[in-house]
C-alpha atoms as a PDB file:
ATOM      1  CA  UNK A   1      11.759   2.287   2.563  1.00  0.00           C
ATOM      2  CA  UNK A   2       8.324   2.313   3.097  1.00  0.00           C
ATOM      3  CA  UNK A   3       6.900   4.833   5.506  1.00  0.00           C
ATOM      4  CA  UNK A   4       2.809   4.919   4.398  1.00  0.00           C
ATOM      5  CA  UNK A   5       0.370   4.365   7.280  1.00  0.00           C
ATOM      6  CA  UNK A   6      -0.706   0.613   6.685  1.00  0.00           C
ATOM      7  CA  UNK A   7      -3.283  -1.077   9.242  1.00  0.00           C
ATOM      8  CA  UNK A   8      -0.594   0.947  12.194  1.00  0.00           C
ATOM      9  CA  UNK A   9      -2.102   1.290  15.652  1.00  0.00           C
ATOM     10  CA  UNK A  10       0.705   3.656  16.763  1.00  0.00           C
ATOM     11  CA  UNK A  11       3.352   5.794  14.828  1.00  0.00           C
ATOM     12  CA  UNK A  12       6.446   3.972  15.817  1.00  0.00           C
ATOM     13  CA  UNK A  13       6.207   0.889  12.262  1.00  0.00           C
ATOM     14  CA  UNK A  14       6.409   4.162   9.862  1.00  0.00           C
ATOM     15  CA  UNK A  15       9.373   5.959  11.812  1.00  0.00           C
ATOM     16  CA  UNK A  16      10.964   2.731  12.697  1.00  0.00           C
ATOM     17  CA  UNK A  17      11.040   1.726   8.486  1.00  0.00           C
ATOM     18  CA  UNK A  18      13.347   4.970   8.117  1.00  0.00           C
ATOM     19  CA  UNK A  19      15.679   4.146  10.775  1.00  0.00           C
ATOM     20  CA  UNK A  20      16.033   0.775   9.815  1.00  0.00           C
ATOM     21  CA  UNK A  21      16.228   1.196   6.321  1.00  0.00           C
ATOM     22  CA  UNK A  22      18.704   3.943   6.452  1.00  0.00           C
ATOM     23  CA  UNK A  23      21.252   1.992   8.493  1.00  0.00           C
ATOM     24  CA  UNK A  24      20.460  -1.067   5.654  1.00  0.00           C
ATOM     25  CA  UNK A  25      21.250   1.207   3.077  1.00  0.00           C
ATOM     26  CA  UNK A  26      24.401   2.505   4.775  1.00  0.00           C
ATOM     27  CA  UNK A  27      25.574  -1.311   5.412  1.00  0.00           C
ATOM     28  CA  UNK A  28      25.328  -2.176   1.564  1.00  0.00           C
ATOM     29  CA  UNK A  29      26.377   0.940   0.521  1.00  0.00           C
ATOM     30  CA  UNK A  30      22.422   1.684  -1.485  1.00  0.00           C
ATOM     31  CA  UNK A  31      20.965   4.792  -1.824  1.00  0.00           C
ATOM     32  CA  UNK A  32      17.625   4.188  -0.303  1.00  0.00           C
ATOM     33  CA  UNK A  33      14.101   5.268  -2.195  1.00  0.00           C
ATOM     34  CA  UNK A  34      11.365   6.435  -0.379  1.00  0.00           C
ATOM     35  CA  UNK A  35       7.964   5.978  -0.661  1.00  0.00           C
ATOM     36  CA  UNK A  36       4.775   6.815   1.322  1.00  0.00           C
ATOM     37  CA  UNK A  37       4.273   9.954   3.864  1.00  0.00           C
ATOM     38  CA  UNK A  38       4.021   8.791   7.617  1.00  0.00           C
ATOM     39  CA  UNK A  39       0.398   9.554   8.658  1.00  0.00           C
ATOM     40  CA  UNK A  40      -1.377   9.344  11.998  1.00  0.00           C
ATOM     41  CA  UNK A  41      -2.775   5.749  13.159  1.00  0.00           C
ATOM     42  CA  UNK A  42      -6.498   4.563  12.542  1.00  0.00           C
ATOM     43  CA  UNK A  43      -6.167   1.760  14.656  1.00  0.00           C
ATOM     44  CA  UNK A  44      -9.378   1.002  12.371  1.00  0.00           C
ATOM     45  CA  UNK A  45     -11.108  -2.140  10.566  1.00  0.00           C
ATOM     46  CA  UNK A  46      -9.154  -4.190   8.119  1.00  0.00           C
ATOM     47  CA  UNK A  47     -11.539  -2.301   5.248  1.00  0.00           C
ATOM     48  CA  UNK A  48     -10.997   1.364   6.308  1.00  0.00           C
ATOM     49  CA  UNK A  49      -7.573   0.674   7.021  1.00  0.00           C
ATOM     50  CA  UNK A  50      -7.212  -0.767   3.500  1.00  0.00           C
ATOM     51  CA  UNK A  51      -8.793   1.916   1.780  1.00  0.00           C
ATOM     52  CA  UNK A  52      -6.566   4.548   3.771  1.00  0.00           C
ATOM     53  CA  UNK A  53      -3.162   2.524   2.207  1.00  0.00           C
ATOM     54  CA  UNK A  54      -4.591   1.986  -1.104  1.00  0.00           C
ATOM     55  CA  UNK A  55      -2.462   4.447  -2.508  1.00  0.00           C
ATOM     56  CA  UNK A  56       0.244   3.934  -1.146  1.00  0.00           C
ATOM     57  CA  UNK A  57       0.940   0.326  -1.626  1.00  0.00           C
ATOM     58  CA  UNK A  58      -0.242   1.068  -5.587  1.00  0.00           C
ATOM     59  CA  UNK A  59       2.868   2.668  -5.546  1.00  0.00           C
ATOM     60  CA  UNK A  60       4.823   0.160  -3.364  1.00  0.00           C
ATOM     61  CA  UNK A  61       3.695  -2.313  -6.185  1.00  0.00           C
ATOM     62  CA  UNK A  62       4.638  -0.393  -8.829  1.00  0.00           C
ATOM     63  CA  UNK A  63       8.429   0.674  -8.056  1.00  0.00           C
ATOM     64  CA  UNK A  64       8.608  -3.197  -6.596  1.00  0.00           C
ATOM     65  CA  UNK A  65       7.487  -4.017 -10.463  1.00  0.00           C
ATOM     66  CA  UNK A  66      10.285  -1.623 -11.826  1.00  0.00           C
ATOM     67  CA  UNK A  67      13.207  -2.962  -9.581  1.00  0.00           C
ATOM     68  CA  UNK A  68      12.485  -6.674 -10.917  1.00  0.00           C
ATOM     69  CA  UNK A  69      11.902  -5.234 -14.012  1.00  0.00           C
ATOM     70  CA  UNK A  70      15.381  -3.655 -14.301  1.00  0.00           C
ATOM     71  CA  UNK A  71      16.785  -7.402 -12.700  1.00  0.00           C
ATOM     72  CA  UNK A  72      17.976  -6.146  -9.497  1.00  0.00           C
ATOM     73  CA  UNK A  73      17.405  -7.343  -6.060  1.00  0.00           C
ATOM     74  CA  UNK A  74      14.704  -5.425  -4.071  1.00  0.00           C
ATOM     75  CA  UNK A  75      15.557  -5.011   0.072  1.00  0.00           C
ATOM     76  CA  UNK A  76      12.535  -3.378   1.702  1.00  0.00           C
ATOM     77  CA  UNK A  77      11.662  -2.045   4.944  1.00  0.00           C
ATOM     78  CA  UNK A  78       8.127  -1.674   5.622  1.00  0.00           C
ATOM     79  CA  UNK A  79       6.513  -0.991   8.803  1.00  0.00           C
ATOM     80  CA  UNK A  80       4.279  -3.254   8.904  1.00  0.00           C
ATOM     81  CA  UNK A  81       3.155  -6.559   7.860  1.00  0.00           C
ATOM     82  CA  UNK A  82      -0.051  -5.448   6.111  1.00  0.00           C
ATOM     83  CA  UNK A  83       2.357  -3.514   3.142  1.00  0.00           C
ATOM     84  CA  UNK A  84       3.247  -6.941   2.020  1.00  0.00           C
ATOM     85  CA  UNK A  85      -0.212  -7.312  -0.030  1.00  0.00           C
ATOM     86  CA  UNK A  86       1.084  -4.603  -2.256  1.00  0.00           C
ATOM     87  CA  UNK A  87       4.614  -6.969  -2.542  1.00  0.00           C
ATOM     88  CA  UNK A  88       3.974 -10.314  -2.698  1.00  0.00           C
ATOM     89  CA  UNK A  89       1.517 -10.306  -6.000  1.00  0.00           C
ATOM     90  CA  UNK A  90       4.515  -8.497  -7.804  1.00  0.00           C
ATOM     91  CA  UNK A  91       6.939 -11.291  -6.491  1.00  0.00           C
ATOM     92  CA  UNK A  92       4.792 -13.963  -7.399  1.00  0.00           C
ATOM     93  CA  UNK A  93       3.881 -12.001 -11.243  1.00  0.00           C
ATOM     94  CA  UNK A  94       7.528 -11.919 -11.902  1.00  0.00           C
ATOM     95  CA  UNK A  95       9.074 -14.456  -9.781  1.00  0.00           C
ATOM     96  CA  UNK A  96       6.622 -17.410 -10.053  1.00  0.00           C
ATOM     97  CA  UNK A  97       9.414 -19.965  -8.998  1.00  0.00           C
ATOM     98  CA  UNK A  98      10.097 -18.310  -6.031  1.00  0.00           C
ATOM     99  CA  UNK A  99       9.411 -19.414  -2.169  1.00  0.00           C
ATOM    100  CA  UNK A 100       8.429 -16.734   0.308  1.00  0.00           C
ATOM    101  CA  UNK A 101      10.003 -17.958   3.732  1.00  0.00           C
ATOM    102  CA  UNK A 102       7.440 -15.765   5.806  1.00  0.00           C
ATOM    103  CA  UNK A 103       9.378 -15.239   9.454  1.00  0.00           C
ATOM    104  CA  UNK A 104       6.800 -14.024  11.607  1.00  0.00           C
ATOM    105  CA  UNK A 105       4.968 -15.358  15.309  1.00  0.00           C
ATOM    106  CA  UNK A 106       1.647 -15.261  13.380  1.00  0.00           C
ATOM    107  CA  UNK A 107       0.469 -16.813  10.476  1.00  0.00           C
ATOM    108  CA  UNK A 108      -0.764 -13.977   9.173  1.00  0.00           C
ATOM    109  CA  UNK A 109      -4.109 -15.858   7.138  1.00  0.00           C
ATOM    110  CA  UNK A 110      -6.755 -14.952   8.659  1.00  0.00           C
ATOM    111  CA  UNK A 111     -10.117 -13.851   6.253  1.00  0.00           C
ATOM    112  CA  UNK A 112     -11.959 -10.938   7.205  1.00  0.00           C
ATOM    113  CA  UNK A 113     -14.950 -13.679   7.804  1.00  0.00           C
ATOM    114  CA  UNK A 114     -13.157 -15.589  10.444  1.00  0.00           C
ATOM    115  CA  UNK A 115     -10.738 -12.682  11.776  1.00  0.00           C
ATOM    116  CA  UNK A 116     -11.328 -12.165  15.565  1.00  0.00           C
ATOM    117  CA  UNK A 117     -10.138  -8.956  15.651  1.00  0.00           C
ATOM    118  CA  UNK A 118     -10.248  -7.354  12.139  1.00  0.00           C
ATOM    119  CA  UNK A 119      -6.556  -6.739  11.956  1.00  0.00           C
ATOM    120  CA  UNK A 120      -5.089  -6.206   8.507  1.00  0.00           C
ATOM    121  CA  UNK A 121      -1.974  -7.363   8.957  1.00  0.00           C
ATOM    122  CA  UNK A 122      -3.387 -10.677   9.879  1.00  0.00           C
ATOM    123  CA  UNK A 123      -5.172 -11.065   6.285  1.00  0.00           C
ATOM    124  CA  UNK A 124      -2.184 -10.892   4.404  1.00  0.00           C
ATOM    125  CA  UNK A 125      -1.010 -14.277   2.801  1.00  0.00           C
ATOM    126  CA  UNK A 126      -4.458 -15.189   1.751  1.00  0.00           C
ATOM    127  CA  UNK A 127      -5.321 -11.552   0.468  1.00  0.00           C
ATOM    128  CA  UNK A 128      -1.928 -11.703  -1.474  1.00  0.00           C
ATOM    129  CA  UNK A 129      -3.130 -15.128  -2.590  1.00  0.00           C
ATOM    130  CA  UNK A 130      -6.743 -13.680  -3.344  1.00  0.00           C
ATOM    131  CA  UNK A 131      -8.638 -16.066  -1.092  1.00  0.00           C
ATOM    132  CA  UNK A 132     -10.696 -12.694  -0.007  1.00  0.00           C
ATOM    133  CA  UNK A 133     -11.150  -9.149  -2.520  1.00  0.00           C
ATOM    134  CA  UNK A 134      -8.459  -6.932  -1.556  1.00  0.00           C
ATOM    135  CA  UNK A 135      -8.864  -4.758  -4.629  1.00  0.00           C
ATOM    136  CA  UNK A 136      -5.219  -5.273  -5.201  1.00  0.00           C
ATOM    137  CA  UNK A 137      -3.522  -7.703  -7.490  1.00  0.00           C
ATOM    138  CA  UNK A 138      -3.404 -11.781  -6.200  1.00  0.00           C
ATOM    139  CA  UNK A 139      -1.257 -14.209  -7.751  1.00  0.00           C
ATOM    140  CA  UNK A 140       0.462 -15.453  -4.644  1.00  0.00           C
ATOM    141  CA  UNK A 141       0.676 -19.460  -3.918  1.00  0.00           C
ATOM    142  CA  UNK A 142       0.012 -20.780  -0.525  1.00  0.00           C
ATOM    143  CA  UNK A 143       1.636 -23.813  -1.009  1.00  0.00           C
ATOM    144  CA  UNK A 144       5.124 -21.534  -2.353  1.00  0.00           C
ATOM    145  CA  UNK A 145       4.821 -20.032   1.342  1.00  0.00           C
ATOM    146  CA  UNK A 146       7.340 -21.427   4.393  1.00  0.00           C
ATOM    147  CA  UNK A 147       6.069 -20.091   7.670  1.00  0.00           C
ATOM    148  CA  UNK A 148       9.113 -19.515  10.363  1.00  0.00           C
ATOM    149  CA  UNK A 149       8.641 -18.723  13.922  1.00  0.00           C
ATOM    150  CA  UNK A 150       4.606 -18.708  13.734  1.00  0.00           C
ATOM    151  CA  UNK A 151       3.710 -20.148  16.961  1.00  0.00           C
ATOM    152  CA  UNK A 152       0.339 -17.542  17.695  1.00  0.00           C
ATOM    153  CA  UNK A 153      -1.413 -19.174  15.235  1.00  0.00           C
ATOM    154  CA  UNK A 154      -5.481 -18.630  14.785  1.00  0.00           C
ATOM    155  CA  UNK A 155      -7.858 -21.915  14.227  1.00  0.00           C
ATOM    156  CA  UNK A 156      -8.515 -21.350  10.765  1.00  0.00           C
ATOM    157  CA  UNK A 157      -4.643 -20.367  10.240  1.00  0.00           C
ATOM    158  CA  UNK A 158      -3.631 -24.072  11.963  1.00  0.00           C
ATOM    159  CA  UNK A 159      -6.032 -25.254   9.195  1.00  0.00           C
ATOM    160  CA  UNK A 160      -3.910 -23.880   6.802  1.00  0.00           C
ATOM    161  CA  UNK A 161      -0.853 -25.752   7.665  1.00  0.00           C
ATOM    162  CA  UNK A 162      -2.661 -29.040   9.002  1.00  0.00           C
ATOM    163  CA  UNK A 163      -4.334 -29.324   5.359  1.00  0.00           C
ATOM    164  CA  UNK A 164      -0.376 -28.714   4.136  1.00  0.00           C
ATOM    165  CA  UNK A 165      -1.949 -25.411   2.192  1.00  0.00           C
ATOM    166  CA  UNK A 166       0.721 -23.745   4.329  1.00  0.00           C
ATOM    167  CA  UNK A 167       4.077 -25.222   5.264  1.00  0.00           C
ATOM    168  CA  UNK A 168       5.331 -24.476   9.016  1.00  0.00           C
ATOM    169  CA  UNK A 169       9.075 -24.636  10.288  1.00  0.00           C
ATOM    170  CA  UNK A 170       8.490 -23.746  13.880  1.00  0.00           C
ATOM    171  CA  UNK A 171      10.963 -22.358  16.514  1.00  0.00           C
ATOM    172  CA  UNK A 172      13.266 -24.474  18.354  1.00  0.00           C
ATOM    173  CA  UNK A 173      16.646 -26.542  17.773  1.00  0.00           C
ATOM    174  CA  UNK A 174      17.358 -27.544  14.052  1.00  0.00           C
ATOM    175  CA  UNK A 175      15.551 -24.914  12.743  1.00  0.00           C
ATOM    176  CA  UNK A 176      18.368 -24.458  10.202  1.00  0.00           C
ATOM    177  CA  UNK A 177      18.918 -27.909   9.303  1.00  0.00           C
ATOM    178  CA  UNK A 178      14.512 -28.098   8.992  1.00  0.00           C
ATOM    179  CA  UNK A 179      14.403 -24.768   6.837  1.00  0.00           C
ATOM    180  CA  UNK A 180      16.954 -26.269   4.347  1.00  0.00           C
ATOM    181  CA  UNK A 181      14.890 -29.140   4.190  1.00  0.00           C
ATOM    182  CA  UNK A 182      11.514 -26.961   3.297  1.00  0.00           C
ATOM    183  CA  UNK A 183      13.190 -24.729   0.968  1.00  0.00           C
ATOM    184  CA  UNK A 184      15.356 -27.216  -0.892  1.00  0.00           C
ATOM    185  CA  UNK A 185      17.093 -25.863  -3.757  1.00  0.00           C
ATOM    186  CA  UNK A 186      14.863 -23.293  -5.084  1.00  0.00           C
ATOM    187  CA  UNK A 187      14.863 -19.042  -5.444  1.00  0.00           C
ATOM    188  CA  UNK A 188      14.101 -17.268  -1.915  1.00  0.00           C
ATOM    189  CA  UNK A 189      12.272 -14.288  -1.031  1.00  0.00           C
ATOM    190  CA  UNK A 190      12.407 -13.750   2.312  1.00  0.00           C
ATOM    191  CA  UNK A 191       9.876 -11.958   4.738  1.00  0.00           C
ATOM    192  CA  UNK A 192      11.024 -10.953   8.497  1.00  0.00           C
ATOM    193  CA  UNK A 193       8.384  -9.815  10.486  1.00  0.00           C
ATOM    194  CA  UNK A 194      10.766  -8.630  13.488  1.00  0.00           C
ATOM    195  CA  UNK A 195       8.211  -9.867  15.817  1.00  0.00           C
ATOM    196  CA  UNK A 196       8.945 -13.600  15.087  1.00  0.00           C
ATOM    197  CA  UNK A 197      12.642 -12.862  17.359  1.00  0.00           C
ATOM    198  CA  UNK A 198      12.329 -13.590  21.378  1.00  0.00           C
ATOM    199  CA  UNK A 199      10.284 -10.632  22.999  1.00  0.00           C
ATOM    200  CA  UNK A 200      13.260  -7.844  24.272  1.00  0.00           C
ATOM    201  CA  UNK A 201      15.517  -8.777  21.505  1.00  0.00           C
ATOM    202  CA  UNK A 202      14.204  -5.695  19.142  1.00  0.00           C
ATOM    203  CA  UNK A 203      11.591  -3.167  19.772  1.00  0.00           C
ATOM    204  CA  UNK A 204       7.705  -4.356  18.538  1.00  0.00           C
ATOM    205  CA  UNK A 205       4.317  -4.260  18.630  1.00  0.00           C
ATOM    206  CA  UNK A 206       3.849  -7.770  19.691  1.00  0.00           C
ATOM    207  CA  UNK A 207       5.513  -9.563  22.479  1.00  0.00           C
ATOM    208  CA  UNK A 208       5.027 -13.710  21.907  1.00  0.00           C
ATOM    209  CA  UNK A 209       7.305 -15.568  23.668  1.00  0.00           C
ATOM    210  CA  UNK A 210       9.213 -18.524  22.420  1.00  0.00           C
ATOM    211  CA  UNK A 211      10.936 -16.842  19.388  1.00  0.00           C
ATOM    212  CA  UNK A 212      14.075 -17.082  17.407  1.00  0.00           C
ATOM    213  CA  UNK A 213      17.550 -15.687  19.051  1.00  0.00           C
ATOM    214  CA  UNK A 214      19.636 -13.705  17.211  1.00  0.00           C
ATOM    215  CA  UNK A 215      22.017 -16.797  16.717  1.00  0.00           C
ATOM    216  CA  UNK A 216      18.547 -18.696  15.329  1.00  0.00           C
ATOM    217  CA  UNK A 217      17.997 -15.615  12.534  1.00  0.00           C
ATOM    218  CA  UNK A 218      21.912 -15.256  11.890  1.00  0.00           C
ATOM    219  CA  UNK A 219      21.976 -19.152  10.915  1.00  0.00           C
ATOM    220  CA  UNK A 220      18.772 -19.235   8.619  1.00  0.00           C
ATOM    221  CA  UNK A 221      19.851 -16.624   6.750  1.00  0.00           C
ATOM    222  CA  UNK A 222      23.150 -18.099   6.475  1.00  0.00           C
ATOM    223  CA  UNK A 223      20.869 -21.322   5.101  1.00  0.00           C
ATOM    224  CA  UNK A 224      18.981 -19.044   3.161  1.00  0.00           C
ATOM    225  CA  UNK A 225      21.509 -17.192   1.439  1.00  0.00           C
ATOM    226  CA  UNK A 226      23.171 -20.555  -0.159  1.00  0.00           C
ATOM    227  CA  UNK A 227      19.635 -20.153  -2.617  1.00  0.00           C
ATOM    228  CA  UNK A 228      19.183 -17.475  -5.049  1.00  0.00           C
ATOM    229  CA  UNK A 229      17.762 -14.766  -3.177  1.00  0.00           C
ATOM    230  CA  UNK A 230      15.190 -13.114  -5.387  1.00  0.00           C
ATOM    231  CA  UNK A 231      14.412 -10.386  -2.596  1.00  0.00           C
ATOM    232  CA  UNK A 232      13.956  -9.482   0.908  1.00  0.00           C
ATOM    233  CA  UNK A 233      11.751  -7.625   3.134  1.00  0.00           C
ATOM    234  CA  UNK A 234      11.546  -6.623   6.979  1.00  0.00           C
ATOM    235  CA  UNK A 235       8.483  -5.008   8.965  1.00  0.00           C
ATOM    236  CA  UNK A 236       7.690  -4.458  12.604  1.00  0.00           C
ATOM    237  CA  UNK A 237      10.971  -2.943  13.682  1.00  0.00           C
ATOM    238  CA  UNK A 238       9.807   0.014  15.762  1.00  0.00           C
ATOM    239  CA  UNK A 239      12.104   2.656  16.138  1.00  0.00           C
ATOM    240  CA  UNK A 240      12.133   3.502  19.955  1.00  0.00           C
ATOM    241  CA  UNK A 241      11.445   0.467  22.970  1.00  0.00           C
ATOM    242  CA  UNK A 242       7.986   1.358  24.168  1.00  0.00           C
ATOM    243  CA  UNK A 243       9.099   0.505  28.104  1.00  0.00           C
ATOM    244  CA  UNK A 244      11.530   3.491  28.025  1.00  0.00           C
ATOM    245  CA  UNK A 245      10.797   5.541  24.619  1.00  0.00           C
ATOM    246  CA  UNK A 246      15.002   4.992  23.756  1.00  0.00           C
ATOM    247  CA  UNK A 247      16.031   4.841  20.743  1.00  0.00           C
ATOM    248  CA  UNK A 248      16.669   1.232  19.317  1.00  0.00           C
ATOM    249  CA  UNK A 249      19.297   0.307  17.336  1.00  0.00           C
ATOM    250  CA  UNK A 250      18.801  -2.268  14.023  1.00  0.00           C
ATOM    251  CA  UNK A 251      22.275  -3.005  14.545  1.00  0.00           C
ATOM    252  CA  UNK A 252      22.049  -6.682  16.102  1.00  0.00           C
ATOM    253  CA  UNK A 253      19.237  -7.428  13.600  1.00  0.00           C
ATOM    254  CA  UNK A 254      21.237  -6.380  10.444  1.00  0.00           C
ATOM    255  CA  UNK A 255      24.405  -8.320  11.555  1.00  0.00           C
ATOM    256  CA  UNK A 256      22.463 -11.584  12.030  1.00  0.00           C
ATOM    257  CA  UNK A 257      21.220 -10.890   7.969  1.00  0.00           C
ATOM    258  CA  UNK A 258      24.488 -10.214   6.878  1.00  0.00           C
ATOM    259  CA  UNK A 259      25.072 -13.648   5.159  1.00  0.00           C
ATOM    260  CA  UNK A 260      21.960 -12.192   2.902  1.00  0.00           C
ATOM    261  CA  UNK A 261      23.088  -8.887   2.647  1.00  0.00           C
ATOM    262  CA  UNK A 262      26.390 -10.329   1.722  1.00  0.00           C
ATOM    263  CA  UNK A 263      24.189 -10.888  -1.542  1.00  0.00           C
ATOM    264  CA  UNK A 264      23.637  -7.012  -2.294  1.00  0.00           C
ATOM    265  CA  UNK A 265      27.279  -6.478  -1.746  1.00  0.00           C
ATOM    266  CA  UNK A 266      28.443  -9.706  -4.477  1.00  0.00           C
ATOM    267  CA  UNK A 267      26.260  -7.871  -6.656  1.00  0.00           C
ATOM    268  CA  UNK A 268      27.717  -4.359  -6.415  1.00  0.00           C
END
């Protein structure tokens, strides 16, 4: 679990990490690691909020680096996006082969040139792939990247994916039968920005219509799982529903990954 402040704009990504990744842990039976010590929002610049999470997604990286390095399979929660440029470099270092299906409603590859609003967690796949200095390591492949669910997509992003840099399976029917067909046979890490699920179906920060159901999620991950899964990730679940400030549950979002969580238990 990690709980560091990364690009946040309110409190609810850090605390909603911890509740998510202490009902993962209790569903596969892990004792879950910790890292990073909630902080109060910025709600600042890509660059200052960078700075402010250096340190914290060093150490992301590093205990990311140590669970491959020990050939087990790392499940993360983060809470948000913006903690995957201290993950993806160490997938791609020791994992080279792998493709990272990227569930999200944005494409999340912006540059800080052409970034309308300056929001780190838009910058990540190109930082990750070192199109722009993050300070971090790069290493990451745009064209070993599977976008799910984008469909808030930025000019320069639909670029991207027009130029085939970045491969898009959108939302809508099929979407299991089209994934299969973009991943093919080969090793999966998988990325779930919670955000890329119809609007009301889990608490987050964005609301963009025209998302995966539950059903959608539950039957890509049963696609996804047939692969070698080399890891997986989830952001953007925030612990409480903003309308009402109740508690959510993760429940209906881990049962739809089961068929990959199915993977931690074959391995216990």
């Amino acid at each position: 679990m990690f709980l560091g402040r990364v690009g946040d704009r309110n409190p609810l990504g850090m605390l909603g990490s911890k509740h998510l990744g202490e009902a993962l842990a209790l569903r596969i039976g892990l004792t879950p690691n910790t890292l990073g010590t909630p902080a109060p929002p910025l709600s600042a610049k890509w660059d200052i909020e960078l700075e402010a999470a250096r340190p914290g997604l060093t150490a992301l990286s590093s205990s990311l680096a140590q669970t491959f390095e020990r050939g087990e399979i790392p499940v993360t929660t983060l809470g948000r996006c913006a903690a995957s440029l201290g993950t993806l470099p160490v997938v791609s270092r020791y994992r080279p082969d792998a493709v990272v299906v990227w569930f999200d409603a944005h494409a999340d590859s912006n540059l800080p040139s052409t970034s309308e609003s300056g929001y780190l967690g838009g910058l990540v796949l190109t930082g990750a792939a070192g199109l722009w200095h993050t300070g971090l390591p790069g290493g990451l492949k745009l064209h070993n990247v599977v976008l799910v669910g984008a469909r808030d997509i930025d000019a320069g992003e639909q670029l991207l994916i027009d130029s085939k840099q970045l491969m898009l399976v959108k939302a809508g029917s099929d979407l299991a039968q089209r994934l299969a067909e973009a991943i093919g046979d080969r090793p999966v890490y998988v990325h779930i920005d919670c955000d890329v699920l119809e609007p009301g179906t889990v608490p987050t920060e964005y609301l963009v219509p025209g998302g995966l159901t539950v059903a959608d999620l539950q039957q890509a991950a049963t696609v996804l799982a047939k692969n070698e899964l080399v890891g997986l990730e989830i952001s953007e679940f925030q612990a409480c529903w903003s309308t009402n400030g109740m508690v959510a549950s993760p429940e209906p979002l881990i049962d739809a990954l089961q068929p990959l969580l199915s993977k931690f238990l074959a391995d216990e």
